[in-house]
PDB file of N, CA and C in Angstrom:
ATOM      1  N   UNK A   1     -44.855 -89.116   0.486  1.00  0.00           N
ATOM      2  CA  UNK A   1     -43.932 -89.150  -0.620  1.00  0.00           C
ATOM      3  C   UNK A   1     -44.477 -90.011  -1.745  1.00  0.00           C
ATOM      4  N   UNK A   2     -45.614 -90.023  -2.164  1.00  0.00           N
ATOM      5  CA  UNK A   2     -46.040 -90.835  -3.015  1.00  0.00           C
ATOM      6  C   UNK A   2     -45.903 -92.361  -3.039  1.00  0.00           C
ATOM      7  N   UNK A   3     -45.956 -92.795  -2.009  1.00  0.00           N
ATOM      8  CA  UNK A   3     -45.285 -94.186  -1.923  1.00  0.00           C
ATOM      9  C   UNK A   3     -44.240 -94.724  -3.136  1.00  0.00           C
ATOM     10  N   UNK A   4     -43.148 -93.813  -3.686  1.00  0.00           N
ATOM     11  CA  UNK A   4     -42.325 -94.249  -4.161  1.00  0.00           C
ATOM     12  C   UNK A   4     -41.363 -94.294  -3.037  1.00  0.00           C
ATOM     13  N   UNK A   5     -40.161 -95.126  -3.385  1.00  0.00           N
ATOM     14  CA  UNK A   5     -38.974 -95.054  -2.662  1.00  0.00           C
ATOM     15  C   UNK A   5     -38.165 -94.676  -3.491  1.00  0.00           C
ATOM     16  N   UNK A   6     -36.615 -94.021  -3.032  1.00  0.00           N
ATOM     17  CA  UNK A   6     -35.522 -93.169  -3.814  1.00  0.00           C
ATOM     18  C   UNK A   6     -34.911 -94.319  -3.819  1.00  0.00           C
ATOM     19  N   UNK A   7     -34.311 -95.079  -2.821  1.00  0.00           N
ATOM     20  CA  UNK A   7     -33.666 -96.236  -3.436  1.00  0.00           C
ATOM     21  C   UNK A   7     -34.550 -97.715  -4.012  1.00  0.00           C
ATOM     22  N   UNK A   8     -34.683 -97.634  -5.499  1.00  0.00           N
ATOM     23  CA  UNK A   8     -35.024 -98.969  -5.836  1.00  0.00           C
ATOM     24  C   UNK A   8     -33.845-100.489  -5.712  1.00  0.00           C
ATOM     25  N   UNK A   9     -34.352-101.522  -5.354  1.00  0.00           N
ATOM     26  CA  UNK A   9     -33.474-102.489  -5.054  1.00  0.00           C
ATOM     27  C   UNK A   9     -32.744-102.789  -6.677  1.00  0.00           C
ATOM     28  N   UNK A  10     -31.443-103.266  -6.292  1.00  0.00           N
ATOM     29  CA  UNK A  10     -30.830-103.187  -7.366  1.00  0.00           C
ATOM     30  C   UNK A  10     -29.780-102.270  -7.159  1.00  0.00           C
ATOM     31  N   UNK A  11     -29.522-101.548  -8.697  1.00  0.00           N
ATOM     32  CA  UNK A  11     -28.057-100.919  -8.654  1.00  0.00           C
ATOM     33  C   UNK A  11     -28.947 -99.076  -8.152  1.00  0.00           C
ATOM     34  N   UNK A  12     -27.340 -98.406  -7.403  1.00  0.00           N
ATOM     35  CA  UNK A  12     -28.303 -97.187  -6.625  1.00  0.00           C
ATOM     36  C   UNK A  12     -28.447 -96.456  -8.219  1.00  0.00           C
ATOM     37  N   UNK A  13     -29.877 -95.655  -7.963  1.00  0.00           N
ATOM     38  CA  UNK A  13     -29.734 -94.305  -8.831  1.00  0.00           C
ATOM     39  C   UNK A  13     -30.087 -93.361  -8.400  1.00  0.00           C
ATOM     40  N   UNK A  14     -28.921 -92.579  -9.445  1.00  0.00           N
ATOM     41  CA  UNK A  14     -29.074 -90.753  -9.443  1.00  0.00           C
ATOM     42  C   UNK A  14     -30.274 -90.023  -9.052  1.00  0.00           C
ATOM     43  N   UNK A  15     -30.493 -89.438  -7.843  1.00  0.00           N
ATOM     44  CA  UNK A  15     -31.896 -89.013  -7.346  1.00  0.00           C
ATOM     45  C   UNK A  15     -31.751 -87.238  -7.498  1.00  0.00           C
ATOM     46  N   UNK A  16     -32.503 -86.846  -8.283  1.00  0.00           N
ATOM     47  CA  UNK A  16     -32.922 -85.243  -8.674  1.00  0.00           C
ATOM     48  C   UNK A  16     -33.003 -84.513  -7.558  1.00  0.00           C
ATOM     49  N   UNK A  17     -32.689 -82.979  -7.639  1.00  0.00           N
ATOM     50  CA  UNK A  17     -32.782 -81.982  -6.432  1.00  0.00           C
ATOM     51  C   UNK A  17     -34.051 -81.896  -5.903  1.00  0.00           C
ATOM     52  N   UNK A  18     -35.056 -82.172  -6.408  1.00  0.00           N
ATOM     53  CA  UNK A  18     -36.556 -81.853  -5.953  1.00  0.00           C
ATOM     54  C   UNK A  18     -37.143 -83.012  -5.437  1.00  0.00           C
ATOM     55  N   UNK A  19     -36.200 -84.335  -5.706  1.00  0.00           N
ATOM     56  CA  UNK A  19     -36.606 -85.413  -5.177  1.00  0.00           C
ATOM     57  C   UNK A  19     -35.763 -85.768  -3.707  1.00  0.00           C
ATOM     58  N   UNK A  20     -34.816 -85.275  -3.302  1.00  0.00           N
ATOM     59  CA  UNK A  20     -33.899 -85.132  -2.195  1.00  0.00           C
ATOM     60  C   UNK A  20     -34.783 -83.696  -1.225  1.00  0.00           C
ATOM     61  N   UNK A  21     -35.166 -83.061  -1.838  1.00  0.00           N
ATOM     62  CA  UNK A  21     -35.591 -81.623  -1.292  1.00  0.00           C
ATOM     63  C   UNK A  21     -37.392 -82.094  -0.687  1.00  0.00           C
ATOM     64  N   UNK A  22     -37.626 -83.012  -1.643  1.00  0.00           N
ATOM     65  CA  UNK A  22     -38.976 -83.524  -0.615  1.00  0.00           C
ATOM     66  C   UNK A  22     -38.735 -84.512   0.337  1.00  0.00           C
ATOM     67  N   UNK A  23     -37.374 -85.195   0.161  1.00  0.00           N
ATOM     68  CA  UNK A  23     -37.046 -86.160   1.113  1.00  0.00           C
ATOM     69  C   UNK A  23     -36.880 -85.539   2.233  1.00  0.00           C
ATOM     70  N   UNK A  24     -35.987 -84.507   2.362  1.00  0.00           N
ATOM     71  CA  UNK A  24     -35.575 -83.616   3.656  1.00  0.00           C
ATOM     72  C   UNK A  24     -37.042 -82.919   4.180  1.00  0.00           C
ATOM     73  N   UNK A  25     -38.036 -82.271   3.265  1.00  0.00           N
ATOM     74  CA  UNK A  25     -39.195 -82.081   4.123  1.00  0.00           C
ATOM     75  C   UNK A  25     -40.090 -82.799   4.822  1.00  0.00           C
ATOM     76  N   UNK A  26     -39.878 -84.130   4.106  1.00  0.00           N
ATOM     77  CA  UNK A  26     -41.105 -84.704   4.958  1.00  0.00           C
ATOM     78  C   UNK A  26     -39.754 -85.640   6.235  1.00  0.00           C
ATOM     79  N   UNK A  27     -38.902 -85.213   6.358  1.00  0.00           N
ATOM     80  CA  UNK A  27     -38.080 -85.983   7.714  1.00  0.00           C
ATOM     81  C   UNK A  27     -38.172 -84.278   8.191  1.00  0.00           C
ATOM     82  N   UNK A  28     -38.179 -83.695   7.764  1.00  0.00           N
ATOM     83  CA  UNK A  28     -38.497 -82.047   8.206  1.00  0.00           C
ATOM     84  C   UNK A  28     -37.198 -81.656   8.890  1.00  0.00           C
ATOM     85  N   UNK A  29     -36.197 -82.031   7.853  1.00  0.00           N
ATOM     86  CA  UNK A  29     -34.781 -80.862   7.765  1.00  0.00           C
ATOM     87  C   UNK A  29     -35.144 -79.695   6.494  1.00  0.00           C
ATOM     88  N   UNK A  30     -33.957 -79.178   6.699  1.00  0.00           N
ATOM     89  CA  UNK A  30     -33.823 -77.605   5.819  1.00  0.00           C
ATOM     90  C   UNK A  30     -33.202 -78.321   4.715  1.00  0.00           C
ATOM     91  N   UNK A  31     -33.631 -77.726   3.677  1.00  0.00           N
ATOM     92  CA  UNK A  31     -32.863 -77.772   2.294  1.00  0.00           C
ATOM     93  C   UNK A  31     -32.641 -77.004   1.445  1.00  0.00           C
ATOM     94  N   UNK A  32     -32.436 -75.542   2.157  1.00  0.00           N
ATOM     95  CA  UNK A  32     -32.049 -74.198   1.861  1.00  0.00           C
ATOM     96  C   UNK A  32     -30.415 -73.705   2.986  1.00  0.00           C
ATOM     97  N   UNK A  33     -29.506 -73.991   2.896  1.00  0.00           N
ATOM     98  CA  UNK A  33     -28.760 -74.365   1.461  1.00  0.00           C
ATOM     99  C   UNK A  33     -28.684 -75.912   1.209  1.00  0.00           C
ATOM    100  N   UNK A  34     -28.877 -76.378   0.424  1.00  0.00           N
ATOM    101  CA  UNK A  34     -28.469 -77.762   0.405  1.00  0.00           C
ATOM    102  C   UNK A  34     -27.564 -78.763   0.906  1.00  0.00           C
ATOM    103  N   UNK A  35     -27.663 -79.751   1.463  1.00  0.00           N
ATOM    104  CA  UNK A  35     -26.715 -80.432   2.598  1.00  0.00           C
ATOM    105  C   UNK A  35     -25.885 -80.748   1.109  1.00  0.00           C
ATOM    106  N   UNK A  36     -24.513 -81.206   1.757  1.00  0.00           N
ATOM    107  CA  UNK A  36     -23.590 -82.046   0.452  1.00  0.00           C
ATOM    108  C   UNK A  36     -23.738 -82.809   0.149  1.00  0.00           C
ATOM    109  N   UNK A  37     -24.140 -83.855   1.849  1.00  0.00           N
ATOM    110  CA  UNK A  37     -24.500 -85.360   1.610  1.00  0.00           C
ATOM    111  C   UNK A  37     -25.802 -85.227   2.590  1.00  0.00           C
ATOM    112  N   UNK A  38     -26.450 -86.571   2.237  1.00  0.00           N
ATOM    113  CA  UNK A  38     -27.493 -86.217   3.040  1.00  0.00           C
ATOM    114  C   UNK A  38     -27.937 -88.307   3.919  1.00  0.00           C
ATOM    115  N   UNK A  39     -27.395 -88.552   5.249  1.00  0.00           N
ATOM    116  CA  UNK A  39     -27.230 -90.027   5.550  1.00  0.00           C
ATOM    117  C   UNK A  39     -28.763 -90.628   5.717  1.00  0.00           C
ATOM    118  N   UNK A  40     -28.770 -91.797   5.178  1.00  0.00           N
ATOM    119  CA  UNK A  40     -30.427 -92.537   5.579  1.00  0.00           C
ATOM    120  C   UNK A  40     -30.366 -93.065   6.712  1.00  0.00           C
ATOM    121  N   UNK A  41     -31.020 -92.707   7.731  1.00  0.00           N
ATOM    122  CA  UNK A  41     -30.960 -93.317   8.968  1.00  0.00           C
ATOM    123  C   UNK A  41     -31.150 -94.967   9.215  1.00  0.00           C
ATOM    124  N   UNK A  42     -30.501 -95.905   9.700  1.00  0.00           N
ATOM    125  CA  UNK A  42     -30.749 -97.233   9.183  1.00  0.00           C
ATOM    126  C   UNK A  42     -30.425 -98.149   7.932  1.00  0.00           C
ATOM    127  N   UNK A  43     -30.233 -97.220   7.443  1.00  0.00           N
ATOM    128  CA  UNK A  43     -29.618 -97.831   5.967  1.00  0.00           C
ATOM    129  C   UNK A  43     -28.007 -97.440   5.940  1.00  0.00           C
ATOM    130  N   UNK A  44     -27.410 -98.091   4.875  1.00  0.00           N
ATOM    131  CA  UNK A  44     -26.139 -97.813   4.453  1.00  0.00           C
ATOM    132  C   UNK A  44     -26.496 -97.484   3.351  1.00  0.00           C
ATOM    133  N   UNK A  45     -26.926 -95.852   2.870  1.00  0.00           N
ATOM    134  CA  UNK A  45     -27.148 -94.901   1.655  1.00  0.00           C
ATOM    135  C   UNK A  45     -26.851 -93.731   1.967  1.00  0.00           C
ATOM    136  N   UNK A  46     -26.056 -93.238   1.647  1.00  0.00           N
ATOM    137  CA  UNK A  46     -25.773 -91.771   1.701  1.00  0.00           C
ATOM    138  C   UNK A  46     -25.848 -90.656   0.131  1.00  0.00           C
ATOM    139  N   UNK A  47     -26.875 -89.972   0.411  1.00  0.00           N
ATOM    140  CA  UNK A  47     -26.734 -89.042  -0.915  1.00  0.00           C
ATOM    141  C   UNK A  47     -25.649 -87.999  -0.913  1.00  0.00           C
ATOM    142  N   UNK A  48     -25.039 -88.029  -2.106  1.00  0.00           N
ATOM    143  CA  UNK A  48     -23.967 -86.950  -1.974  1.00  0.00           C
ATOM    144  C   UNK A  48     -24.317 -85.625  -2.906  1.00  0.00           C
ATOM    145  N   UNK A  49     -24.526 -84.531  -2.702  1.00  0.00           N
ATOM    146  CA  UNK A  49     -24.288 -83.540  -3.989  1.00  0.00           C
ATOM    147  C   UNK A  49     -23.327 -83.693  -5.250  1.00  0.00           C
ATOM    148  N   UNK A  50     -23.757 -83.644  -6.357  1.00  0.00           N
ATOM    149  CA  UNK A  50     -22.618 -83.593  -7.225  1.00  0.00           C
ATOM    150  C   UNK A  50     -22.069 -82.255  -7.008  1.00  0.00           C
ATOM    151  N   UNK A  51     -20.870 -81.957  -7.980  1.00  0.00           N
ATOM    152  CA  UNK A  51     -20.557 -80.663  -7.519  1.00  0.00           C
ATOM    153  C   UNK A  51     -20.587 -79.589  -8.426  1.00  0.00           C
ATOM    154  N   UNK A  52     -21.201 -80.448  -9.574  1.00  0.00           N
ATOM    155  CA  UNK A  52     -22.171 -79.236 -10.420  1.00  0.00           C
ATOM    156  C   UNK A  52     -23.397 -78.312  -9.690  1.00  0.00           C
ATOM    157  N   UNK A  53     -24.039 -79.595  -8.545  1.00  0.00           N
ATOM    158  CA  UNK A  53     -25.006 -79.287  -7.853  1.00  0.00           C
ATOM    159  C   UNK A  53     -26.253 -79.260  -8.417  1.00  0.00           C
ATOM    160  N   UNK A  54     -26.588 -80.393  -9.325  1.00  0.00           N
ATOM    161  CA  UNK A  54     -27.428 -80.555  -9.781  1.00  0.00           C
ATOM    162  C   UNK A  54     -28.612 -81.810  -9.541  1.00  0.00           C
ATOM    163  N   UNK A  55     -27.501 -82.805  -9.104  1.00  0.00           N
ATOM    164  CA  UNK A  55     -28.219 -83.943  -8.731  1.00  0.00           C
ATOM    165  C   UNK A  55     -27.240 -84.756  -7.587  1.00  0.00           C
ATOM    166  N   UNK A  56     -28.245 -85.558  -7.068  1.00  0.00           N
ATOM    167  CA  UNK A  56     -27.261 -86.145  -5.745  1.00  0.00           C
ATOM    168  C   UNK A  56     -27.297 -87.693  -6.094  1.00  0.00           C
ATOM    169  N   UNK A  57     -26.264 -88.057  -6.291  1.00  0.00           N
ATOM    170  CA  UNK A  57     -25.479 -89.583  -6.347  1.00  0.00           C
ATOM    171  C   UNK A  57     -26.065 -89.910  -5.033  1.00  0.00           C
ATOM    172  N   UNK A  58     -26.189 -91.438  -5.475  1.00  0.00           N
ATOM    173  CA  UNK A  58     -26.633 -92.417  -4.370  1.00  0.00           C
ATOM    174  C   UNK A  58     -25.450 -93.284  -4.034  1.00  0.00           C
ATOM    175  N   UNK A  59     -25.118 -93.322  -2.935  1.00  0.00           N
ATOM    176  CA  UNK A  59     -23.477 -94.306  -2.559  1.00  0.00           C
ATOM    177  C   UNK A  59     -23.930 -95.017  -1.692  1.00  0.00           C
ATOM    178  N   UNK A  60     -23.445 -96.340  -1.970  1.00  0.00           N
ATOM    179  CA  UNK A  60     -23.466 -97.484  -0.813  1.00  0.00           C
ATOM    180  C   UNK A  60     -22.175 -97.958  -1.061  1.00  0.00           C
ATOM    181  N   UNK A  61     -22.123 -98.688  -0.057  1.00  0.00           N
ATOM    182  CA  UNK A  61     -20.800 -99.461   0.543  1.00  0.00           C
ATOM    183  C   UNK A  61     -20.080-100.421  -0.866  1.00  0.00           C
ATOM    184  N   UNK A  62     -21.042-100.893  -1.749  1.00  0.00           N
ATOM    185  CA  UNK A  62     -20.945-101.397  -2.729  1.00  0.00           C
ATOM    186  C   UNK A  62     -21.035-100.668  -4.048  1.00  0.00           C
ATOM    187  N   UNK A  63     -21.646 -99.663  -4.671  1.00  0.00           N
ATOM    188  CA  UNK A  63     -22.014 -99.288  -5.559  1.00  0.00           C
ATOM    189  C   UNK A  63     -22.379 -97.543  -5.085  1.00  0.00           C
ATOM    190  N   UNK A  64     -21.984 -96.957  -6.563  1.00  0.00           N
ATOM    191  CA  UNK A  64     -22.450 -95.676  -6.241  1.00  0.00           C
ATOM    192  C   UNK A  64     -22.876 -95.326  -7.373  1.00  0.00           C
ATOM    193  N   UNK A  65     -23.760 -94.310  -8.095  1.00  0.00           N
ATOM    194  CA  UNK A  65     -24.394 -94.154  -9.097  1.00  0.00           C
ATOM    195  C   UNK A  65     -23.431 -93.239  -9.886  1.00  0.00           C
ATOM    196  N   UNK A  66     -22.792 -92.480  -9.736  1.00  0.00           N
ATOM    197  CA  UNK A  66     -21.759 -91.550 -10.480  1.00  0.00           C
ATOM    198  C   UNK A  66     -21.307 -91.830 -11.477  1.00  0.00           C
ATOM    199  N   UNK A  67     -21.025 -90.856 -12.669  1.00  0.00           N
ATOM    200  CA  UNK A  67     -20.177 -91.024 -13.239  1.00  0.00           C
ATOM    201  C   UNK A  67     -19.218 -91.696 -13.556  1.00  0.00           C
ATOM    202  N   UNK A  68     -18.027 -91.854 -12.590  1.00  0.00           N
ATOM    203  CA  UNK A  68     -16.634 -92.140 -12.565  1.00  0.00           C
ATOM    204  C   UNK A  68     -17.415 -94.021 -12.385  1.00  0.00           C
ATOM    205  N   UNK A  69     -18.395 -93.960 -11.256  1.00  0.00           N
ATOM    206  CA  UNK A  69     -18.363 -95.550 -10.710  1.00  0.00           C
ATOM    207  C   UNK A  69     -18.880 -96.358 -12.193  1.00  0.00           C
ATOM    208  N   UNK A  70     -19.561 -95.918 -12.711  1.00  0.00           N
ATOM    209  CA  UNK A  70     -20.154 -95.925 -14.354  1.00  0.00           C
ATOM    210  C   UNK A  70     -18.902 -96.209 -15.429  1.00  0.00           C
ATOM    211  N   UNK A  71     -17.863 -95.531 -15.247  1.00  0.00           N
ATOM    212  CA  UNK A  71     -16.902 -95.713 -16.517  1.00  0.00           C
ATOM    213  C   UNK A  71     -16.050 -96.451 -15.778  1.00  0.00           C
ATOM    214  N   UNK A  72     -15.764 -96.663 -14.784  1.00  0.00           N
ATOM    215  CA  UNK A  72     -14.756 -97.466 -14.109  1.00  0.00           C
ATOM    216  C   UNK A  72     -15.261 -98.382 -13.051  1.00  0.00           C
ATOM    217  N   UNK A  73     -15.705 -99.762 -13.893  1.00  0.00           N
ATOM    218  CA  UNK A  73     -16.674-100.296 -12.471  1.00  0.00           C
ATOM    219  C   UNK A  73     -15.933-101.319 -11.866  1.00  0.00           C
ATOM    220  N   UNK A  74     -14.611-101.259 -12.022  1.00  0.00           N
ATOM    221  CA  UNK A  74     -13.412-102.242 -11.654  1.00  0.00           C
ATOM    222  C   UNK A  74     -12.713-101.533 -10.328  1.00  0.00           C
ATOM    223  N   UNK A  75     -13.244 -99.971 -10.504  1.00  0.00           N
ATOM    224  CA  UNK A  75     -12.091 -99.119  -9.340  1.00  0.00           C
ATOM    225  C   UNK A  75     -13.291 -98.503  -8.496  1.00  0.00           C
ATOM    226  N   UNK A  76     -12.927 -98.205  -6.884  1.00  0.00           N
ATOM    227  CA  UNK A  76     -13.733 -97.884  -6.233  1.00  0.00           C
ATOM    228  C   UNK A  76     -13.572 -95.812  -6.350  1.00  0.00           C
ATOM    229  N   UNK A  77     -14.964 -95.599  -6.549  1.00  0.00           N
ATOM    230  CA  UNK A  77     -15.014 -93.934  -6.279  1.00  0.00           C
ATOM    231  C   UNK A  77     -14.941 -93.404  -5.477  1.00  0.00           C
ATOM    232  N   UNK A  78     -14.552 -91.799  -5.053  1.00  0.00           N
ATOM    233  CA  UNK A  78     -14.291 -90.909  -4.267  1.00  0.00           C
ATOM    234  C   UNK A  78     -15.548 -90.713  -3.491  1.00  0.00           C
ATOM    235  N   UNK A  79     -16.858 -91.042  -3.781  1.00  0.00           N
ATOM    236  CA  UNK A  79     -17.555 -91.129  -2.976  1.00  0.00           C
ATOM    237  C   UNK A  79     -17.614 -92.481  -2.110  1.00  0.00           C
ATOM    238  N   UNK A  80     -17.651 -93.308  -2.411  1.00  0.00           N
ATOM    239  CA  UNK A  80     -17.395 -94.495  -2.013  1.00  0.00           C
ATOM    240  C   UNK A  80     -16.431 -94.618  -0.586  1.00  0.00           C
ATOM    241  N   UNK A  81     -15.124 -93.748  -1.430  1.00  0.00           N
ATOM    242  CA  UNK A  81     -13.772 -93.945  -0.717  1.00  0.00           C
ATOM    243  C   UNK A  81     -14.339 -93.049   0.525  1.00  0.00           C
ATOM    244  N   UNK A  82     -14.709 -92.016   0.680  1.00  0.00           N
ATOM    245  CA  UNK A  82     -15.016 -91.014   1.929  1.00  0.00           C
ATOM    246  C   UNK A  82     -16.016 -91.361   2.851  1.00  0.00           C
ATOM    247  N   UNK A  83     -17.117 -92.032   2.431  1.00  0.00           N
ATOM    248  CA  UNK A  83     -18.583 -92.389   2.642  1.00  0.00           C
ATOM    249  C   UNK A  83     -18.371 -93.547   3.738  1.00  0.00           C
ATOM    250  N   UNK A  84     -17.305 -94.465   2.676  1.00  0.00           N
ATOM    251  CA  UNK A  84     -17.711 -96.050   3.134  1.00  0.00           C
ATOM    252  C   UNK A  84     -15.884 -96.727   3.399  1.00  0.00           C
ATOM    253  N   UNK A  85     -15.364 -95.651   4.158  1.00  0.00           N
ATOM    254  CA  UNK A  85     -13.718 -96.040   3.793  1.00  0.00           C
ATOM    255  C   UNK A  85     -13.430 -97.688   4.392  1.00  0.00           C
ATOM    256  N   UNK A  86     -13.845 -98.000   5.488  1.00  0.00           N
ATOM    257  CA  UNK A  86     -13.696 -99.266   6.256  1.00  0.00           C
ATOM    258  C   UNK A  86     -14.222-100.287   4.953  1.00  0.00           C
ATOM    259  N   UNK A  87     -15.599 -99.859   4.795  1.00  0.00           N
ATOM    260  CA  UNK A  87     -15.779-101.260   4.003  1.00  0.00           C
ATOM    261  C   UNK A  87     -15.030-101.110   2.937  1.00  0.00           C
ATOM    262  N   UNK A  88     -14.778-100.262   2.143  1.00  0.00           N
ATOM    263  CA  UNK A  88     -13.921-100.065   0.759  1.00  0.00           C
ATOM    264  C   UNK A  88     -12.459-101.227   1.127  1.00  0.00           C
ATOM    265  N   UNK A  89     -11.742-100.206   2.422  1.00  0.00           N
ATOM    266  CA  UNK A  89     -10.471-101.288   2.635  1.00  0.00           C
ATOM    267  C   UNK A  89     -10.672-102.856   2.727  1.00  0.00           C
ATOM    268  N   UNK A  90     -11.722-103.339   3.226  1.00  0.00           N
ATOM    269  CA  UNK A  90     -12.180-104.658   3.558  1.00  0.00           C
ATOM    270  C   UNK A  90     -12.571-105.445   2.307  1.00  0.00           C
ATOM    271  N   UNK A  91     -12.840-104.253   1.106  1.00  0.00           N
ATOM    272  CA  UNK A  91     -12.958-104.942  -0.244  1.00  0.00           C
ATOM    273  C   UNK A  91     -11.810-105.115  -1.055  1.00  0.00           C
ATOM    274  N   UNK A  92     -11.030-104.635  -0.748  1.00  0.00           N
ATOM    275  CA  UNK A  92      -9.705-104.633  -1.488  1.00  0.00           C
ATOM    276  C   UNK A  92      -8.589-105.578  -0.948  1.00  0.00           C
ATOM    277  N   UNK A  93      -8.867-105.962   0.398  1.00  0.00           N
ATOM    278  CA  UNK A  93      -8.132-107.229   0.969  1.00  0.00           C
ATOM    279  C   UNK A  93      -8.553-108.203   0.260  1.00  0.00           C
TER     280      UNK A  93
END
């Protein structure tokens, strides 16, 4: 994979279809049809499809790259909320 990594440390970002689609080949899953989300083994990162289906949001327990987490960085997102529900509740106590 070019010795890049998809998650740089810091805040997550938005990772492209062709950059998720080489991720799944070289762990040598299918990416015909495209997973929705796709989990990092060992990590707490889960890629999600947007649902344009153009690019896949990066979600952690803390931060997610989306849209919504972008204009509203006070409220937790729907990816967030599905992904990471335990820790979400544990942040809001």
């Amino acid at each position: 994979m070019e010795g890049r990594t998809l998650l740089a440390s810091g805040s997550p970002i938005t990772q492209s279809i062709d950059a998720v689609k080489a991720l799944l080949a070289y762990a040598g899953r299918a990416s015909d049809p495209l997973p929705t989300f796709v989990e990092m083994p060992g990590r707490e990162v889960v890629l999600v499809l947007s649902s344009k289906k153009d690019v896949y949001y990066t979600t952690t327990p803390r931060a997610c790259s989306c849209p919504s987490a972008a204009y509203r960085p006070s409220q937790i997102c729907k990816h967030r909320r599905t992904y990471f529900a335990q820790d979400s509740k544990a942040e809001k106590a």
